[in-house]
C-alpha atoms as a PDB file:
ATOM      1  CA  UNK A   1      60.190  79.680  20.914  1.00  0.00           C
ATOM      2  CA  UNK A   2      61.001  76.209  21.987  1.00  0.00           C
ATOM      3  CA  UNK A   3      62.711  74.957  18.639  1.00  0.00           C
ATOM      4  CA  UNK A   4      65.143  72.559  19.615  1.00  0.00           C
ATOM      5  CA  UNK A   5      68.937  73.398  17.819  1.00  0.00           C
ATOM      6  CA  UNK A   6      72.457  71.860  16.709  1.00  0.00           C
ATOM      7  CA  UNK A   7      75.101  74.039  17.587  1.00  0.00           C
ATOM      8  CA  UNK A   8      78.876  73.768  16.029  1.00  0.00           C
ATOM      9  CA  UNK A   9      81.480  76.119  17.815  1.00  0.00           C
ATOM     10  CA  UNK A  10      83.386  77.346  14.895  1.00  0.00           C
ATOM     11  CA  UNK A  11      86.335  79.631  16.075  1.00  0.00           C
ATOM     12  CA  UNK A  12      86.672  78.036  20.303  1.00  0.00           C
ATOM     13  CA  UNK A  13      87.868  80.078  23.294  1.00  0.00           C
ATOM     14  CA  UNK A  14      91.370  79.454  24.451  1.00  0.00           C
ATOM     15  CA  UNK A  15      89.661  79.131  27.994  1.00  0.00           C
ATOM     16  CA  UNK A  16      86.083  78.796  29.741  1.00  0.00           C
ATOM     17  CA  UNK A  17      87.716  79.784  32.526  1.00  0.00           C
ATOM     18  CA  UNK A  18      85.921  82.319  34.654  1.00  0.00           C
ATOM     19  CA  UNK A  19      88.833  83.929  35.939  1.00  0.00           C
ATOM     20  CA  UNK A  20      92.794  84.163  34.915  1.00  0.00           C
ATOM     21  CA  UNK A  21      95.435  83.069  36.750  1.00  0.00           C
ATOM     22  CA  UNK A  22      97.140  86.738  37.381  1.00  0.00           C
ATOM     23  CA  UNK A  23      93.516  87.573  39.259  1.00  0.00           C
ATOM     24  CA  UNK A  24      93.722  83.788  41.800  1.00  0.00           C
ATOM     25  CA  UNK A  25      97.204  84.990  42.728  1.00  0.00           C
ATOM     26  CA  UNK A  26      95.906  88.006  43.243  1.00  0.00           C
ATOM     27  CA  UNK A  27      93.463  87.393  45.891  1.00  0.00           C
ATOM     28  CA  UNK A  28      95.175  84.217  47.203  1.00  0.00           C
ATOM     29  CA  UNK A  29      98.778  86.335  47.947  1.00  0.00           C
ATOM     30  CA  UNK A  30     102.250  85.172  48.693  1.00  0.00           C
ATOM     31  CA  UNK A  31     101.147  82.147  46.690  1.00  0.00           C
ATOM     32  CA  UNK A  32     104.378  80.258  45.468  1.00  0.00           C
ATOM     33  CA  UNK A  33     105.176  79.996  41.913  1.00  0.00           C
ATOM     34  CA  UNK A  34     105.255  76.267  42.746  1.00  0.00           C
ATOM     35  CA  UNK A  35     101.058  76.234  43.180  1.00  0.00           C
ATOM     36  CA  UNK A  36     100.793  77.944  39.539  1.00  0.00           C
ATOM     37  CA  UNK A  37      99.911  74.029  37.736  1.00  0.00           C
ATOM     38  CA  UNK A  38      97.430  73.678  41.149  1.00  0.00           C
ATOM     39  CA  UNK A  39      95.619  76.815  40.292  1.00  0.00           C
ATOM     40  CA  UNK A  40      95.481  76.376  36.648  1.00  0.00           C
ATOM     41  CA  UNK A  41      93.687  73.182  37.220  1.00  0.00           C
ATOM     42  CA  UNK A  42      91.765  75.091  40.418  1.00  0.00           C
ATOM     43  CA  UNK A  43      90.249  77.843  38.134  1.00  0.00           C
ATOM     44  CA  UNK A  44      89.299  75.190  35.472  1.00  0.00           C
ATOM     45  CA  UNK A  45      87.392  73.076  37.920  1.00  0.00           C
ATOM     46  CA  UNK A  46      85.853  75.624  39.180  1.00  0.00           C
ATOM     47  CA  UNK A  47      84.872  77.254  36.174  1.00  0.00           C
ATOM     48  CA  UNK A  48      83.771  74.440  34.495  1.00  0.00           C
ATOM     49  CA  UNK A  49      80.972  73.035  37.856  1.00  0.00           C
ATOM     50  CA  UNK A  50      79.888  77.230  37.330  1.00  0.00           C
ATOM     51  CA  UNK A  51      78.723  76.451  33.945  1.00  0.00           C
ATOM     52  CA  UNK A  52      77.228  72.827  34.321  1.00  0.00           C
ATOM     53  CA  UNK A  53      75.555  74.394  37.419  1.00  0.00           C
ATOM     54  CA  UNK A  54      74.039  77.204  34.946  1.00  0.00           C
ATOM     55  CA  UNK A  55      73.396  75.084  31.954  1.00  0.00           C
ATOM     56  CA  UNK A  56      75.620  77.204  29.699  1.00  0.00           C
ATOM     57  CA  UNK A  57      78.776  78.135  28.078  1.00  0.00           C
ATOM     58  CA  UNK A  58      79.684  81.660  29.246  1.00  0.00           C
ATOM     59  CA  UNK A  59      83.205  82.943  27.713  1.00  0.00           C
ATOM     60  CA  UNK A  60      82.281  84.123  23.884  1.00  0.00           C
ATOM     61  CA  UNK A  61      82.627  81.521  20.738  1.00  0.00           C
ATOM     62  CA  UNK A  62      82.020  82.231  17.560  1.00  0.00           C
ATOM     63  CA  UNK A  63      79.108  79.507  16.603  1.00  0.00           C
ATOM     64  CA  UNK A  64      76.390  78.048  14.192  1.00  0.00           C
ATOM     65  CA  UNK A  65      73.006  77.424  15.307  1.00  0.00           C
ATOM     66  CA  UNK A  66      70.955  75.232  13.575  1.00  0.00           C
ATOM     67  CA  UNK A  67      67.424  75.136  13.721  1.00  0.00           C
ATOM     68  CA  UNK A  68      64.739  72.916  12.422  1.00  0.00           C
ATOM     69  CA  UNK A  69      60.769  74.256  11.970  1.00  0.00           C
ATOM     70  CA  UNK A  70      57.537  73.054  10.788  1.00  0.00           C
ATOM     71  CA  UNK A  71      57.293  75.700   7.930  1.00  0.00           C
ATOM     72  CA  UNK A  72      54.739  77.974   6.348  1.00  0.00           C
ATOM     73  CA  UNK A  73      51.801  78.291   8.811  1.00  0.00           C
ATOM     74  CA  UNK A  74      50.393  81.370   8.280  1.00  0.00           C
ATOM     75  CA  UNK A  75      48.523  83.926   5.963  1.00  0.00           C
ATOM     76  CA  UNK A  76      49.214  86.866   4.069  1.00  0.00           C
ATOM     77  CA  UNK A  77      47.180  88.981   1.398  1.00  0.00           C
ATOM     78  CA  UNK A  78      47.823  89.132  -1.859  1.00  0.00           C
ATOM     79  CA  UNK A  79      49.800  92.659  -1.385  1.00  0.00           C
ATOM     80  CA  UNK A  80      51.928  90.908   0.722  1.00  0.00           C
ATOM     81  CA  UNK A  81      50.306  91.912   4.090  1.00  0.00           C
ATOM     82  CA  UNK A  82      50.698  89.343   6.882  1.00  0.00           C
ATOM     83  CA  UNK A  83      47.665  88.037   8.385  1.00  0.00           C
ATOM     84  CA  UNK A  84      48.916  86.005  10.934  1.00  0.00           C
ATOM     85  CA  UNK A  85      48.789  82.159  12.339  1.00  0.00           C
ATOM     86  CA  UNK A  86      45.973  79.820  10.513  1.00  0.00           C
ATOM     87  CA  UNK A  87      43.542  78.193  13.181  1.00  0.00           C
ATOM     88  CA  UNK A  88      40.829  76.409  11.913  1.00  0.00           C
ATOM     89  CA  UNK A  89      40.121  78.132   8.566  1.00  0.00           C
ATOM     90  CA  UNK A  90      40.462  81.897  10.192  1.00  0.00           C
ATOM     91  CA  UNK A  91      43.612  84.200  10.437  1.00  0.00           C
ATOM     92  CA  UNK A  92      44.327  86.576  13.242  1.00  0.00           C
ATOM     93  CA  UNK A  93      47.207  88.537  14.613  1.00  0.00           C
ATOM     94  CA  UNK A  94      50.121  86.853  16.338  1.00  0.00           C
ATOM     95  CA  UNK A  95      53.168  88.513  17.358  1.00  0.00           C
ATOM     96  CA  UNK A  96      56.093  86.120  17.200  1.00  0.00           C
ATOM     97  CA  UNK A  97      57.926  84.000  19.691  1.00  0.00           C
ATOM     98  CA  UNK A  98      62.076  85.253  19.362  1.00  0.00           C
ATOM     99  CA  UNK A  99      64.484  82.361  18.507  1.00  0.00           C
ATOM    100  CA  UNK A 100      66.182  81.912  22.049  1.00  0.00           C
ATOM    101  CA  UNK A 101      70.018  81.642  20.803  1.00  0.00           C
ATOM    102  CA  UNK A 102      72.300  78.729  23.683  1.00  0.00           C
ATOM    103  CA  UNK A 103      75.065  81.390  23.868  1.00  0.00           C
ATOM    104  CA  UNK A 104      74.282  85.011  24.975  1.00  0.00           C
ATOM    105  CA  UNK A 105      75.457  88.021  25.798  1.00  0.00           C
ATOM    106  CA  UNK A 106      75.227  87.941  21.608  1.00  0.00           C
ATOM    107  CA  UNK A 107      78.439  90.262  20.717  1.00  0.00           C
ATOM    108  CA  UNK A 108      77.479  89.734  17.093  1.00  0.00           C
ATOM    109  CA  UNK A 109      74.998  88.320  14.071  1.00  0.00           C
ATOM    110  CA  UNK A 110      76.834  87.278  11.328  1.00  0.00           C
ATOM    111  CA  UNK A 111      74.356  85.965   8.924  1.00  0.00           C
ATOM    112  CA  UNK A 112      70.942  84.451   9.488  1.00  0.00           C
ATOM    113  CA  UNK A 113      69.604  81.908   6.651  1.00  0.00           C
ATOM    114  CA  UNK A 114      66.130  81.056   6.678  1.00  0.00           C
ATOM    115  CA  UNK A 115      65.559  78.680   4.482  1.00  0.00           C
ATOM    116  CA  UNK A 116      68.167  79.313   2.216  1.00  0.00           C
ATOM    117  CA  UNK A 117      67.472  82.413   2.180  1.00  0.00           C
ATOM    118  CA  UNK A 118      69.414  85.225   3.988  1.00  0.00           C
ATOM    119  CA  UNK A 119      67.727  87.512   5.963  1.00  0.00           C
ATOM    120  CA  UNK A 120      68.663  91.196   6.427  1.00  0.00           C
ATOM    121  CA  UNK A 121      69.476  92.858  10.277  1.00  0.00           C
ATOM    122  CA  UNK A 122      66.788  95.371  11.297  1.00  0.00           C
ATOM    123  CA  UNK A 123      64.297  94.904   8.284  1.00  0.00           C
ATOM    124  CA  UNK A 124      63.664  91.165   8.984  1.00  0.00           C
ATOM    125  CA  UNK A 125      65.089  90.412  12.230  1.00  0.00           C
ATOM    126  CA  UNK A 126      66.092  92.285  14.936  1.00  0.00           C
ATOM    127  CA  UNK A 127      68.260  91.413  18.171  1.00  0.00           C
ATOM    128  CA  UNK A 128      67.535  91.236  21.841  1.00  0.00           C
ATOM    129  CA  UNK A 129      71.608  91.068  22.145  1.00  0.00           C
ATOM    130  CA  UNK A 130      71.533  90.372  26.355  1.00  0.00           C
ATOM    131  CA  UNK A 131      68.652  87.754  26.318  1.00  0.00           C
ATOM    132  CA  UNK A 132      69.983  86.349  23.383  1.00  0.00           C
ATOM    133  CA  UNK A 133      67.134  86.803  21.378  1.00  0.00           C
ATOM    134  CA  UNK A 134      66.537  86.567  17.698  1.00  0.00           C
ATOM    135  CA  UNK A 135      63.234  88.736  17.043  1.00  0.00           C
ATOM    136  CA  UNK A 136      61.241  88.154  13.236  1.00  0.00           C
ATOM    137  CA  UNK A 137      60.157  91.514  11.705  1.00  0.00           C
ATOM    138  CA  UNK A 138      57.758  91.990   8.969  1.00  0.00           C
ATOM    139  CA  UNK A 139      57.003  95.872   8.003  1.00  0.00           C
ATOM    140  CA  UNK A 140      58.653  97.039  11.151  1.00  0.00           C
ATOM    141  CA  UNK A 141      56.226  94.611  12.874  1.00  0.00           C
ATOM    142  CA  UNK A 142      56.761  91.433  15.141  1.00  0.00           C
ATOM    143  CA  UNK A 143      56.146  88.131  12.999  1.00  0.00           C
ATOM    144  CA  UNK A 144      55.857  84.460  13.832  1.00  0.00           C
ATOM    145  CA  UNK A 145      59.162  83.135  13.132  1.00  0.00           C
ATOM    146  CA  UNK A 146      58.140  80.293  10.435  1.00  0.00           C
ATOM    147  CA  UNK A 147      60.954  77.707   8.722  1.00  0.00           C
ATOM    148  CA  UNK A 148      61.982  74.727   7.872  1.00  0.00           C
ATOM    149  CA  UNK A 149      65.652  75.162   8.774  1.00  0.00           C
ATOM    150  CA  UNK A 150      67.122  78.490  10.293  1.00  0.00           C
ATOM    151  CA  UNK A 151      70.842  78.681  10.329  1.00  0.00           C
ATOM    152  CA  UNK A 152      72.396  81.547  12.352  1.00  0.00           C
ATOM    153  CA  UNK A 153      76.347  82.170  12.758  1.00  0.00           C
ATOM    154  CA  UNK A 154      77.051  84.508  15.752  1.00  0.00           C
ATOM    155  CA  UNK A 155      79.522  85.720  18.426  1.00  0.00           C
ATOM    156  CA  UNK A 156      78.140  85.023  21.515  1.00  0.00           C
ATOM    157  CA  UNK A 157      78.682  84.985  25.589  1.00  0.00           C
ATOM    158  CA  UNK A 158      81.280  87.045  27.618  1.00  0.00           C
ATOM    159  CA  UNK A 159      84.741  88.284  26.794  1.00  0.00           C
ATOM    160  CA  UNK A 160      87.258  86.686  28.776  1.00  0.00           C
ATOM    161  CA  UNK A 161      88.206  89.852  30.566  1.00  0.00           C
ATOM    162  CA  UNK A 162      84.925  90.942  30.860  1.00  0.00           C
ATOM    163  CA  UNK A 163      83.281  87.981  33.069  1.00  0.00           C
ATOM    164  CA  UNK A 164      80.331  89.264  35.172  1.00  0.00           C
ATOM    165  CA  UNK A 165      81.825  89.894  38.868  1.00  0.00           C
ATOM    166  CA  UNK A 166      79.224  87.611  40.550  1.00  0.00           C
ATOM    167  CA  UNK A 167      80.550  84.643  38.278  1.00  0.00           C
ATOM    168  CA  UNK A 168      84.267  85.457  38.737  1.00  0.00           C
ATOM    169  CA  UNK A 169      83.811  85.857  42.539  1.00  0.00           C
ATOM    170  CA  UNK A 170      82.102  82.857  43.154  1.00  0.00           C
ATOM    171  CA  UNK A 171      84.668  81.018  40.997  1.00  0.00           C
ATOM    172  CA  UNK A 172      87.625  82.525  43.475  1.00  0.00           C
ATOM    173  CA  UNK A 173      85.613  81.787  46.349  1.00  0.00           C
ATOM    174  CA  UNK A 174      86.081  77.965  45.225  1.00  0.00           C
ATOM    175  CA  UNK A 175      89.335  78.383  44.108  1.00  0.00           C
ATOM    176  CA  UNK A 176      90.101  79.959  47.586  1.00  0.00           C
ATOM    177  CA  UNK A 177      88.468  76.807  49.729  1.00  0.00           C
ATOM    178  CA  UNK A 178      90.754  74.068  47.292  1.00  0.00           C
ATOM    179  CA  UNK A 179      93.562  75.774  47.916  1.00  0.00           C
ATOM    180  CA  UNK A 180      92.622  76.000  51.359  1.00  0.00           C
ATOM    181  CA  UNK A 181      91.747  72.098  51.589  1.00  0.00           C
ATOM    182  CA  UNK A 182      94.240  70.553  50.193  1.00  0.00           C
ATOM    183  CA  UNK A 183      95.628  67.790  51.639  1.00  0.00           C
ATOM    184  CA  UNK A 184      92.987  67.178  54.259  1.00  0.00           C
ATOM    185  CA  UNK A 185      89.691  64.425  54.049  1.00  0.00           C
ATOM    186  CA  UNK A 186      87.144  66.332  51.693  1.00  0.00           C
ATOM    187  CA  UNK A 187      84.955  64.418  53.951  1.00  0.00           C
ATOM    188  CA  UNK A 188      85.602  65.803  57.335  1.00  0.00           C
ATOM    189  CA  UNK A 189      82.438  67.797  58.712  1.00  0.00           C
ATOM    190  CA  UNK A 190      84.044  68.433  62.378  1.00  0.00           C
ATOM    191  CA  UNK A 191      87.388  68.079  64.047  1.00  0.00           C
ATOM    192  CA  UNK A 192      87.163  68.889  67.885  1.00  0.00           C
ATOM    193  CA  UNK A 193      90.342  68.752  70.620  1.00  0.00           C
ATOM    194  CA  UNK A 194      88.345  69.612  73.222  1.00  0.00           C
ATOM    195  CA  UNK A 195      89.529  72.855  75.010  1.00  0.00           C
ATOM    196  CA  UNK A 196      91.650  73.377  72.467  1.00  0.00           C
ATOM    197  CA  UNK A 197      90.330  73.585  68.953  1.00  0.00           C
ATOM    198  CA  UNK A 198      87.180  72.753  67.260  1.00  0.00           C
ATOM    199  CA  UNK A 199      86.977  73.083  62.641  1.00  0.00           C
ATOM    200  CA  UNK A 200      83.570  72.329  60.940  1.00  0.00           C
ATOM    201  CA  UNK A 201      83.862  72.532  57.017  1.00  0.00           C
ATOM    202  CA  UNK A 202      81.115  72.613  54.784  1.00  0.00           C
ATOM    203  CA  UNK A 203      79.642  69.909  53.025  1.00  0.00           C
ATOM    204  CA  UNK A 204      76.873  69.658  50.465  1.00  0.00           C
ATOM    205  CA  UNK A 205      73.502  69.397  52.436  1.00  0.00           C
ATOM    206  CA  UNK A 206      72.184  66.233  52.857  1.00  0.00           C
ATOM    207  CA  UNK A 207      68.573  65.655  50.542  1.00  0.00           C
ATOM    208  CA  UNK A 208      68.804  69.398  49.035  1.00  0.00           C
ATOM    209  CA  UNK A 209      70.796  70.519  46.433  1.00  0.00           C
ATOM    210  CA  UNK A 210      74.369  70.976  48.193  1.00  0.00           C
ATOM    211  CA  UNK A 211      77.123  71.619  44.720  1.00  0.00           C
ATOM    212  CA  UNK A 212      77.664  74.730  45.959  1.00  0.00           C
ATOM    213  CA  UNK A 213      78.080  76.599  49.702  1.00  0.00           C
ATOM    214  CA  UNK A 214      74.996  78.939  49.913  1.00  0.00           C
ATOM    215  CA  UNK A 215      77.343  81.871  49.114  1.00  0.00           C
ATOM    216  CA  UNK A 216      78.195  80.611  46.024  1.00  0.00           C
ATOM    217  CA  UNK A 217      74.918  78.911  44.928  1.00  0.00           C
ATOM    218  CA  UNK A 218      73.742  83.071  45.459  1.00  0.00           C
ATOM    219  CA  UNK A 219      75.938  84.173  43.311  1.00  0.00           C
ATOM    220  CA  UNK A 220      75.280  82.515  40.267  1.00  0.00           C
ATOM    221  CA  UNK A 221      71.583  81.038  40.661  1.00  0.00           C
ATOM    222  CA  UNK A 222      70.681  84.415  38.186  1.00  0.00           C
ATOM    223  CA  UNK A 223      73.174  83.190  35.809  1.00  0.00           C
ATOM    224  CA  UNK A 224      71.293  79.611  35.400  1.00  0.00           C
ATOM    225  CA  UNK A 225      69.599  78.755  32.159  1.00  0.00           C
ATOM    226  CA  UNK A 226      65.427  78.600  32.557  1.00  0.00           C
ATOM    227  CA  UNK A 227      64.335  78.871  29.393  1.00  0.00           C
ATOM    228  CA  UNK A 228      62.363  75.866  27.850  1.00  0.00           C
END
């Protein structure tokens, strides 16, 4: 369903970062004690071009998600039946398009309001918790979603210490090349004493779409947000 939304964070994450601190000193070793405020603002970096690069917020908030409809737009019999969608004067079966929910893994519904009116889990909705997918249920039977104004609170995206590996290695693998730049031209793409020694460092390609090394782009390209 391609309802735009409004969404408030109501209880924020300490951190969107991707990995912690203990795990970068981890893989980095023998790192001084000195390079901790380096790190810290490493891992955040690196974190944060992850999730601009994926279009989304991944380390769980509790939220609001506002939503704003056309309303009623469909048919039902006078027992109550449902019909379906209304298309020049007929009615016919439609099963609905879910309510695609901006943070996901969802870890938890709290309340869904349509129309000022609160809907019940499993008898009027249902929830496709990894897609992030709010699913509209009438007599155990998919149903256009159909509002004015749908407001759902939820838990959504990852727990900090349960990050998807893929996302927190290709946020060390960042972290790692920083730490491993620092203090020479970002720009340099070849340094050559002849005989002696010769560096290339990567750069982003020139005319394609270079944020990431290949290795990294790899990693999280699954993780980026598609859906219209």
């Amino acid at each position: 369903m391609s309802t735009t939304s409004i969404l408030t964070v109501i209880t924020p994450a300490p951190s969107q970062d991707l990995v912690s601190l203990a795990t970068v000193r981890a893989v980095l070793k023998d790192v001084p004690v000195s390079d901790n405020a380096f790190l810290n603002l490493a891992k955040a970096d690196a974190s944060s071009a992850i999730a601009t690069y994926c279009g989304r917020v991944f380390i769980r908030e509790a939220v609001s998600e506002l939503f704003r409809g056309r309303g009623p737009s469909f048919a039902f019999f006078g027992s109550g039946q449902y019909l379906g969608y209304l298309a020049d004067g007929a009615s016919f079966p439609h099963p609905g398009d879910p309510v695609s929910l901006r943070r996901y893994p969802i870890a938890y519904v709290a309340s869904v309001t349509e129309d000022d009116v609160l809907l019940t889990a499993d008898v009027d909705y249902e929830v496709d918790a990894e897609r992030g997918f709010l699913i509209r249920l009438w007599n155990d039977a998919e149903r256009p979603w159909d509002f004015r104004k749908l407001v759902v609170q939820y838990t959504g995206g990852y727990a900090a210490d349960a990050v998807p590996a893929d996302l927190r290695s290709a946020a060390l693998r960042l972290i790692t090349a920083r730490y491993a730049a620092r203090g020479r031209d970002p720009m340099l793409r070849q340094y050559s004493v002849p005989g002696v020694l010769e560096e290339q460092f990567w750069v982003g390609a020139v005319g394609e779409d270079g944020a990431f090394p290949p290795e990294v782009a790899g990693l999280i390209d699954q993780y980026r947000e598609v859906r219209v």
